[in-house]
Protein backbone atom coordinates (compact mmCIF):
# COMPACT_ATOMS: atom_id res chain seq x y z
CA UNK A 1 -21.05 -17.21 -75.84
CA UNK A 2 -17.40 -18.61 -75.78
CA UNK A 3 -15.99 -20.80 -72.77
CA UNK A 4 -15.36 -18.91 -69.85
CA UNK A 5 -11.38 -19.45 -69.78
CA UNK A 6 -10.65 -21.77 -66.32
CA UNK A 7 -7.78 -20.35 -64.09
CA UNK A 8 -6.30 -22.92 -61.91
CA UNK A 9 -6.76 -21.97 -58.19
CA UNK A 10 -3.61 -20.77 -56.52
CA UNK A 11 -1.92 -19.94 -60.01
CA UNK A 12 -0.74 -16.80 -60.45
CA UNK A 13 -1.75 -14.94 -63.30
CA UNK A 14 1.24 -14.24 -65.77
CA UNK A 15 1.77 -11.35 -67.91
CA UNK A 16 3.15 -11.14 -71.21
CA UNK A 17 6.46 -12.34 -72.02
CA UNK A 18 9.03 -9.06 -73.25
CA UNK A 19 9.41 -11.20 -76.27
CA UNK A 20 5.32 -11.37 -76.63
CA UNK A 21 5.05 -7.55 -76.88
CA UNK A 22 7.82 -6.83 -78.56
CA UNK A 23 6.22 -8.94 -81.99
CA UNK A 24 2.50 -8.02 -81.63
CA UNK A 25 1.60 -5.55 -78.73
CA UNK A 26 0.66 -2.07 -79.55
CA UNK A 27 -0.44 -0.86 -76.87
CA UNK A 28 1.07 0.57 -73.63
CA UNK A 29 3.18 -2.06 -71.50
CA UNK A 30 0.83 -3.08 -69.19
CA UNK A 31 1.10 -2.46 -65.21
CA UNK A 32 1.89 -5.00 -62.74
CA UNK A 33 -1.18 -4.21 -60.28
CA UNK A 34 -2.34 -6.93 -57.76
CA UNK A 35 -4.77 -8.95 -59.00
CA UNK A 36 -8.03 -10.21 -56.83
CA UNK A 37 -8.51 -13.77 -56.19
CA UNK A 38 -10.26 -15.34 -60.04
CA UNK A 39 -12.98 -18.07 -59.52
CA UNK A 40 -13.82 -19.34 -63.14
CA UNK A 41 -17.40 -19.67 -63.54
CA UNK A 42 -16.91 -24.11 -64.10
CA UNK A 43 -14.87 -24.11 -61.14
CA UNK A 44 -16.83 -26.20 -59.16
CA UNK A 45 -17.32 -24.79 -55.31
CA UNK A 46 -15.20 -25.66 -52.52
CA UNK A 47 -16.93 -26.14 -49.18
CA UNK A 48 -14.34 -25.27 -46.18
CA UNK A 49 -15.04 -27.22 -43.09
CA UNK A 50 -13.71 -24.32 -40.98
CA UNK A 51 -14.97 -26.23 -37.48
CA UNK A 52 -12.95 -29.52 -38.68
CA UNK A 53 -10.05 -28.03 -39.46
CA UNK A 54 -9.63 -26.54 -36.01
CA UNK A 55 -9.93 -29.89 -34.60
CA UNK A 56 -7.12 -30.92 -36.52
CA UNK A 57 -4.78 -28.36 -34.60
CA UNK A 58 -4.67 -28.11 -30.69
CA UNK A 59 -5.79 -25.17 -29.47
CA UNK A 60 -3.57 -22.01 -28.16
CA UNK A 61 -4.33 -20.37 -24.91
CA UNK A 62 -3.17 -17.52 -24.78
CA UNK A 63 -2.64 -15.77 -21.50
CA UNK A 64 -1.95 -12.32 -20.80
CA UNK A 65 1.57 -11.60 -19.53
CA UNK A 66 2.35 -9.95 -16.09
CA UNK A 67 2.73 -6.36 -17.39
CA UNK A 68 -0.94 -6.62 -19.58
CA UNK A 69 -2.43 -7.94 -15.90
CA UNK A 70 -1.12 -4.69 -14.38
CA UNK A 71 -2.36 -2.64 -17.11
CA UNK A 72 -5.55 -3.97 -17.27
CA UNK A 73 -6.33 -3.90 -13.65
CA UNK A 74 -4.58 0.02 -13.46
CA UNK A 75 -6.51 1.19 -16.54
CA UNK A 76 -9.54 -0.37 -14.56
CA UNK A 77 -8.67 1.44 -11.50
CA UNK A 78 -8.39 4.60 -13.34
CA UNK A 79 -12.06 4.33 -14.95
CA UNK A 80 -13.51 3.30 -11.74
CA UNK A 81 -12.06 6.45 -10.00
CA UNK A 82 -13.46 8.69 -12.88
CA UNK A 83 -16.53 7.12 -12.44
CA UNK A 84 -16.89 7.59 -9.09
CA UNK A 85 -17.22 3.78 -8.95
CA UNK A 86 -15.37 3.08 -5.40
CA UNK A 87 -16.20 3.14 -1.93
CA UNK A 88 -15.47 5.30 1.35
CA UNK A 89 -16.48 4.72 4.68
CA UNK A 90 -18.24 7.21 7.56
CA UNK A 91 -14.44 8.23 8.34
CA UNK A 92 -13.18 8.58 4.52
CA UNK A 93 -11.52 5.56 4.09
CA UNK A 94 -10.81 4.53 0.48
CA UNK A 95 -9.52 1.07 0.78
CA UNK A 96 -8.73 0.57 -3.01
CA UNK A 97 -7.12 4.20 -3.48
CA UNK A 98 -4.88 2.88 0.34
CA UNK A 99 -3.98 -0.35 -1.35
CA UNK A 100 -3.38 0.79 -5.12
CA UNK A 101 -1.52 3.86 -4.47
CA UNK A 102 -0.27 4.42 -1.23
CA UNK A 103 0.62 0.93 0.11
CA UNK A 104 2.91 0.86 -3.66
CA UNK A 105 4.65 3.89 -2.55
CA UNK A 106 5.68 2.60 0.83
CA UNK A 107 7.07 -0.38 -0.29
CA UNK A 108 10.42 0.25 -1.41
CA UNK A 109 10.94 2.13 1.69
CA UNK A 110 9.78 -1.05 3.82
CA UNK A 111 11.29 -3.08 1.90
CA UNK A 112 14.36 -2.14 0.67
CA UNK A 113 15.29 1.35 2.42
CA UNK A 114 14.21 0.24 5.96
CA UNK A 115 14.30 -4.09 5.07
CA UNK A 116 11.90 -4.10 8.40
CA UNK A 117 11.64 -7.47 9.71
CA UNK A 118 8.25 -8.07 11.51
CA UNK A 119 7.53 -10.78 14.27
CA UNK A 120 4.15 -11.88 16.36
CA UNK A 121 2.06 -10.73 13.47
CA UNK A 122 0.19 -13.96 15.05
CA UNK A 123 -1.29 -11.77 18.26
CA UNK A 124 -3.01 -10.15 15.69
CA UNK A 125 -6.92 -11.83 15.08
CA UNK A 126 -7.58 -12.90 11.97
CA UNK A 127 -11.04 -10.72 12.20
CA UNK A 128 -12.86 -8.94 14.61
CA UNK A 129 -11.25 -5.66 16.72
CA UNK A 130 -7.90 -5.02 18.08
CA UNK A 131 -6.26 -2.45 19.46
CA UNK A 132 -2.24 -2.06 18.79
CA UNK A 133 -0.27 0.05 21.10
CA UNK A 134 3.15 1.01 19.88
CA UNK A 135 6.36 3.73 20.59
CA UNK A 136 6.29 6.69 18.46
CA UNK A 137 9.80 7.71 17.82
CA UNK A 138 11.54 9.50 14.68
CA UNK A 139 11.31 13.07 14.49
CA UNK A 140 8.55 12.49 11.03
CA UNK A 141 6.06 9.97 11.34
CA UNK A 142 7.61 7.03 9.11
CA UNK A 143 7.03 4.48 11.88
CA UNK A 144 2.91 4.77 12.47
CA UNK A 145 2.85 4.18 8.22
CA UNK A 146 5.37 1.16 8.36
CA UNK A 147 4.05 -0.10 10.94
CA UNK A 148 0.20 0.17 8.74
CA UNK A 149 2.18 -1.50 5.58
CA UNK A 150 3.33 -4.59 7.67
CA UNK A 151 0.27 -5.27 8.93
CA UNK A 152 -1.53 -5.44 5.71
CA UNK A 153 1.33 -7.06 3.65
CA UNK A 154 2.64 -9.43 6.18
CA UNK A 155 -0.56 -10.89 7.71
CA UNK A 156 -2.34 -13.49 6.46
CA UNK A 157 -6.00 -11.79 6.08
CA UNK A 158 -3.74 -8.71 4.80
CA UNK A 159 -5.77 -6.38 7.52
CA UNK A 160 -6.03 -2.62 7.28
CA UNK A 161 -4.62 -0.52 10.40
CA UNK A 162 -7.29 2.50 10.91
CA UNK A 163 -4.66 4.84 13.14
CA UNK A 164 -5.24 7.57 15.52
CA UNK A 165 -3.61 10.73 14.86
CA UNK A 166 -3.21 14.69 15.65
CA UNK A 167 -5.48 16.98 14.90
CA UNK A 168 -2.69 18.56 13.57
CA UNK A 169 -2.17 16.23 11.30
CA UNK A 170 -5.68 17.13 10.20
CA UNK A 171 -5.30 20.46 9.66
CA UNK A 172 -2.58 20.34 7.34
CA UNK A 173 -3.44 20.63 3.39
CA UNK A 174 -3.03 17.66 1.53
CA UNK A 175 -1.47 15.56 4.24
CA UNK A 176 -4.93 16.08 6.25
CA UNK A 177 -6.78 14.81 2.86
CA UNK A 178 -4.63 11.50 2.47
CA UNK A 179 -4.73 10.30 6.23
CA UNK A 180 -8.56 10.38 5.90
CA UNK A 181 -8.46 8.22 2.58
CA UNK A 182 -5.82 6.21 4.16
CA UNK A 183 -7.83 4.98 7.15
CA UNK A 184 -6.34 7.67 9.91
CA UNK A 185 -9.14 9.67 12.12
CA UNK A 186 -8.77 11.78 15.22
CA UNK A 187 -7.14 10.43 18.41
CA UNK A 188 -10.06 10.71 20.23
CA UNK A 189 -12.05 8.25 22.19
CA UNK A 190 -15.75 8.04 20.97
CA UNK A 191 -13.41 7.21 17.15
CA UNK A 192 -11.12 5.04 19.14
CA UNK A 193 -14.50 3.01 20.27
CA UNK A 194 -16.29 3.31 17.05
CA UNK A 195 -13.94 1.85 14.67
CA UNK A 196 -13.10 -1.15 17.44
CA UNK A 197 -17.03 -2.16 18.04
CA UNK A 198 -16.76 -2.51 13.57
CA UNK A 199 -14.70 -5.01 14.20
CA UNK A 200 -11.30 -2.96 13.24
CA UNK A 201 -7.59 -3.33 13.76
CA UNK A 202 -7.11 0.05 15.29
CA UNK A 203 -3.74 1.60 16.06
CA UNK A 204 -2.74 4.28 18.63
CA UNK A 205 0.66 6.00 19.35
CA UNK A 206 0.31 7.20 22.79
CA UNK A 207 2.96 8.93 23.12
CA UNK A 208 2.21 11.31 20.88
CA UNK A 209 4.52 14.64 19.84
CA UNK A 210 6.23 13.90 22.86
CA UNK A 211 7.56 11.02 21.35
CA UNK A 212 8.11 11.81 18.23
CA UNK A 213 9.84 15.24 18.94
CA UNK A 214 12.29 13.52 21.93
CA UNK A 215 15.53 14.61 21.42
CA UNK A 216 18.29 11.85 20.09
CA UNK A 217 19.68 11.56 23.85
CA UNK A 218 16.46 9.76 25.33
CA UNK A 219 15.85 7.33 22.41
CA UNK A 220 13.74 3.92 23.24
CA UNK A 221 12.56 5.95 26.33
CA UNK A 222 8.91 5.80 26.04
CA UNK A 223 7.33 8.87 27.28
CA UNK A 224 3.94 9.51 29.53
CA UNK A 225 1.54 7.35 27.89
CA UNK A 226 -1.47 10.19 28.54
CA UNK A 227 -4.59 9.67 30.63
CA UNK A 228 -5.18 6.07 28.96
CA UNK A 229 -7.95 6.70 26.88
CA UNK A 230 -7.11 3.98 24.57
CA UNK A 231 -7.53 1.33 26.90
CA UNK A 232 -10.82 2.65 27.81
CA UNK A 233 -12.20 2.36 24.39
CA UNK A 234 -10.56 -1.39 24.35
CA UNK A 235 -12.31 -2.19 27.49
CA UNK A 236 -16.01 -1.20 26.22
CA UNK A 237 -15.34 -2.84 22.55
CA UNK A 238 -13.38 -5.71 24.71
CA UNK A 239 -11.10 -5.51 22.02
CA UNK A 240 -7.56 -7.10 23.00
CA UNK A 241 -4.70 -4.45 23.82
CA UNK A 242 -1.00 -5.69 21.19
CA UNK A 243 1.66 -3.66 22.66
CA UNK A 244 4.09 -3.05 19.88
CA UNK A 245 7.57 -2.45 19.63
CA UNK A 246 9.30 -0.17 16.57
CA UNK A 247 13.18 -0.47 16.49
CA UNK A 248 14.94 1.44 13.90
CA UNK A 249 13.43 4.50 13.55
CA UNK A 250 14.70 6.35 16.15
CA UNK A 251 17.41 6.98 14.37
CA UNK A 252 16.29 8.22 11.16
CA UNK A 253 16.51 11.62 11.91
CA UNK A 254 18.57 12.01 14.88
CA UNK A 255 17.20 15.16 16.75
CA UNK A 256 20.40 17.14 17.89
CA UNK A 257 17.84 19.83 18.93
CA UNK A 258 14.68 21.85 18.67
CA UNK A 259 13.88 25.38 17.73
CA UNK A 260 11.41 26.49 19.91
CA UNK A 261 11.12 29.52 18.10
CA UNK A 262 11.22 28.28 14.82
CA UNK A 263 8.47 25.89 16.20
CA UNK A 264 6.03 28.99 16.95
CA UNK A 265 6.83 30.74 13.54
CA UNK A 266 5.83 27.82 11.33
CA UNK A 267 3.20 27.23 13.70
CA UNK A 268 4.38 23.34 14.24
CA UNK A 269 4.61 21.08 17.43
CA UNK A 270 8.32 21.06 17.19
CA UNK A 271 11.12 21.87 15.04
CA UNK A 272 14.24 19.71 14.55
CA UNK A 273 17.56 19.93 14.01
CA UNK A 274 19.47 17.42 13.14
CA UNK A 275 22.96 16.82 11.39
CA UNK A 276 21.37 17.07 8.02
CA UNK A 277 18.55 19.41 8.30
CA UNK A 278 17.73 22.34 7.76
CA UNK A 279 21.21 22.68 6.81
CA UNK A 280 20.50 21.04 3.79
CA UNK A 281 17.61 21.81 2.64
CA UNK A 282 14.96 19.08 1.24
CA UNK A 283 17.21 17.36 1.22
CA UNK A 284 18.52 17.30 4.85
CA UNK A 285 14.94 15.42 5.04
CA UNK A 286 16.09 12.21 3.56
CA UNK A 287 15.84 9.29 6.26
CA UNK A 288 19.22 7.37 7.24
CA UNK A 289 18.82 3.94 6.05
CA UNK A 290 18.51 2.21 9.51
CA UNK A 291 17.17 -1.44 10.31
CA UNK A 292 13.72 -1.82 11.24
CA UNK A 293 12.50 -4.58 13.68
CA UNK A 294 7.97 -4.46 14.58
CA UNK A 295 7.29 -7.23 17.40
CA UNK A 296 3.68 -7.55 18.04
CA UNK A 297 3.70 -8.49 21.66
CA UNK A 298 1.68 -11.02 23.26
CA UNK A 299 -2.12 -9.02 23.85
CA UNK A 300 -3.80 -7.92 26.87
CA UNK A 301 -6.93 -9.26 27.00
CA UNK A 302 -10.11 -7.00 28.21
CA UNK A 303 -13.07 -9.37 27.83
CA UNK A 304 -12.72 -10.77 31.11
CA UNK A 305 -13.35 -7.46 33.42
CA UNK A 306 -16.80 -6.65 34.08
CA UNK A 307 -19.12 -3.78 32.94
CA UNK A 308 -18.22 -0.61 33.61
CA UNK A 309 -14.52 -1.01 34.26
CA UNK A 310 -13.88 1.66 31.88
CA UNK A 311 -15.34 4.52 34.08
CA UNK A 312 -12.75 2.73 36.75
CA UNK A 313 -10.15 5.31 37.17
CA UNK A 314 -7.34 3.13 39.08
CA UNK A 315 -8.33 0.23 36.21
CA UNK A 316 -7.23 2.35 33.36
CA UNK A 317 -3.79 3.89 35.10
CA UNK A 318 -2.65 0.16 36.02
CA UNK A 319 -3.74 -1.17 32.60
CA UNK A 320 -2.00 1.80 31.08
CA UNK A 321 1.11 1.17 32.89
CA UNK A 322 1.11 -2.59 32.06
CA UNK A 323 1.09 -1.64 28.40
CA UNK A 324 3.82 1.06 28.52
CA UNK A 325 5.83 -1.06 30.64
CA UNK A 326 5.29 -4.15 28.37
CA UNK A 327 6.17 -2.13 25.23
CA UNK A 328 9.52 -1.09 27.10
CA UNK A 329 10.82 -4.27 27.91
CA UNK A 330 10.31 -5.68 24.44
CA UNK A 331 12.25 -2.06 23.00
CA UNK A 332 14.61 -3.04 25.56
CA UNK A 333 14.98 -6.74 24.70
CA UNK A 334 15.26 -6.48 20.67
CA UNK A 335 17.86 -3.70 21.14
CA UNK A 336 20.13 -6.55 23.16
CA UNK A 337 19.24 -8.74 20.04
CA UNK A 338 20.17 -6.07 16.74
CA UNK A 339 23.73 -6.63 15.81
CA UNK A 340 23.93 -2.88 13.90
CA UNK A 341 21.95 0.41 13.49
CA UNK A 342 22.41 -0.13 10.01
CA UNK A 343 22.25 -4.07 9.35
């Protein structure tokens, strides 16, 4: 058997010279094909210490970037909502569908739109229940979900808000559907008291549509504050009372007038006109780019009265009128302070 020819390792294998084939080949010039790696049979073996030759290098670590960490945690979102693998509460709040969707599309309005400066965010406890009490204002509702945004970006256990609202508000396809995942239930008392003796941050807009809806002429005039129901469900969860003040959004969508019977056709509580709507449409709906100012007052606390003070008619009126009249003095005392509607 003749010597099995030895090919040097790493030495690439050469092909005949032109000159080569032109005095002896026959045959058909040969292709240039890639060759596979050639271990002569006397080669002797060589044993790679893969193990030590890491240790001769230092190691990489390799992190993810920011944009991989954002689509890692939204393609894990995504699989856990197609799995059903999330939680709701008794009411239907979805806390990760609130802070990975809806709190993202608020944000440039907060922040950059609106640029809402917030202050007293220290009233608020760092656990257990409290009730905040603020102005409604704004002809659409932008202040109630601002006000839900600051609290759980600006504070430092990043609480959720669970708001009262309308029934209307209920009623209404699609928007009914997100308030429920978003942490909203009726403005009623026995929720009011539910979600406070869980230990929630629960916010109310007493005035109501009568707040919202006030024409342009009577802004940062708080209107009747109701038969002070709230206060009654702070005073049996003894849940402090934050009144709040919103400045800014009562001029939004300055309300020139409203349609009363336009109202009744479209079957709403009101229905504004202002200088840009419905005159133009969609997008007469646009919000002016005010600037916002939330103060959290200083709270009202309720653990100190004794049992049974929430049946106490005169109680609730006088605590009722403390709040409204607290929230008006701070509307009145940051509206001294703002320099400009728009600055």
């Amino acid at each position: 058997m003749p010597d099995a020819e030895v090919i040097p390792i790493g030495e690439p294998r050469r092909s005949p010279s032109k000159t080569a084939r032109a005095a002896g080949a026959t045959g058909p010039k040969p292709r240039r094909t890639a060759q596979p790696p050639i271990v002569s049979a006397t080669a002797p073996a060589i044993d790679v210490d893969v193990a030590a030759a890491a240790d001769e290098h230092e190691s990489i670590d390799v992190q993810p970037s920011g944009w991989e960490e954002r689509l890692a945690s939204a393609l894990a979102f995504l699989r856990r909502r197609a799995t059903g693998d999330y939680d709701v509460d008794e009411f239907g709040f979805d806390a990760e569908f609130t802070d990975n969707v809806i709190a993202p599309l608020l944000r440039p309005m907060y922040r950059t739109w609106w640029r809402v400066d917030t202050f007293g965010l220290e009233n608020i406890p760092s656990d257990g229940a409290a009730l905040v009490v603020a102005n409604h204002s704004g002809t659409v509702a932008w202040d109630a979900a601002m006000t839900q945004l600051a609290i759980f970006d600006e504070h430092p256990n990043h609480r959720h808000l669970r708001m009262l609202g309308a029934d209307f508000v209920f009623k209404m396809p699609f928007l009914g559907e997100v308030a429920r995942k978003t942490g909203n239930t009726l403005a009623c008392v026995a929720d009011a008291e539910r979600l406070l003796q869980q230990g929630n941050v629960v916010g109310v807009w007493p005035e109501g549509f009568k707040g919202i809806g006030k024409p342009f002429s009577e802004r940062y005039r708080l209107q009747r504050f109701g038969r002070g129901g709230f206060v009654a469900a702070a005073l049996r969860a003894k849940a402090p009372i934050i009144p709040t003040a919103i400045v800014g959004a009562e001029e939004i969508h300055p309300m020139l007038a409203n349609s009363k019977f336009l109202a009744r056709l479209t079957g709403v509580p009101y229905f504004p006109i202002t200088p840009t709507f419905p005159w133009f449409g969609p997008l007469g709906m646009v919000p002016l780019p005010t600037k916002w100012t939330i103060v959290f007052g200083e709270p009202i606390y309720t653990d100190g009265f004794p049992e049974g003070s929430a049946d106490d008619p005169m109680l609730l009126f006088n605590l009722t009128d403390q709040v409204r009249e607290s929230i008006q003095r701070m509307l009145l005392a940051q509206l001294t302070l703002r320099k400009s509607t728009f600055r």
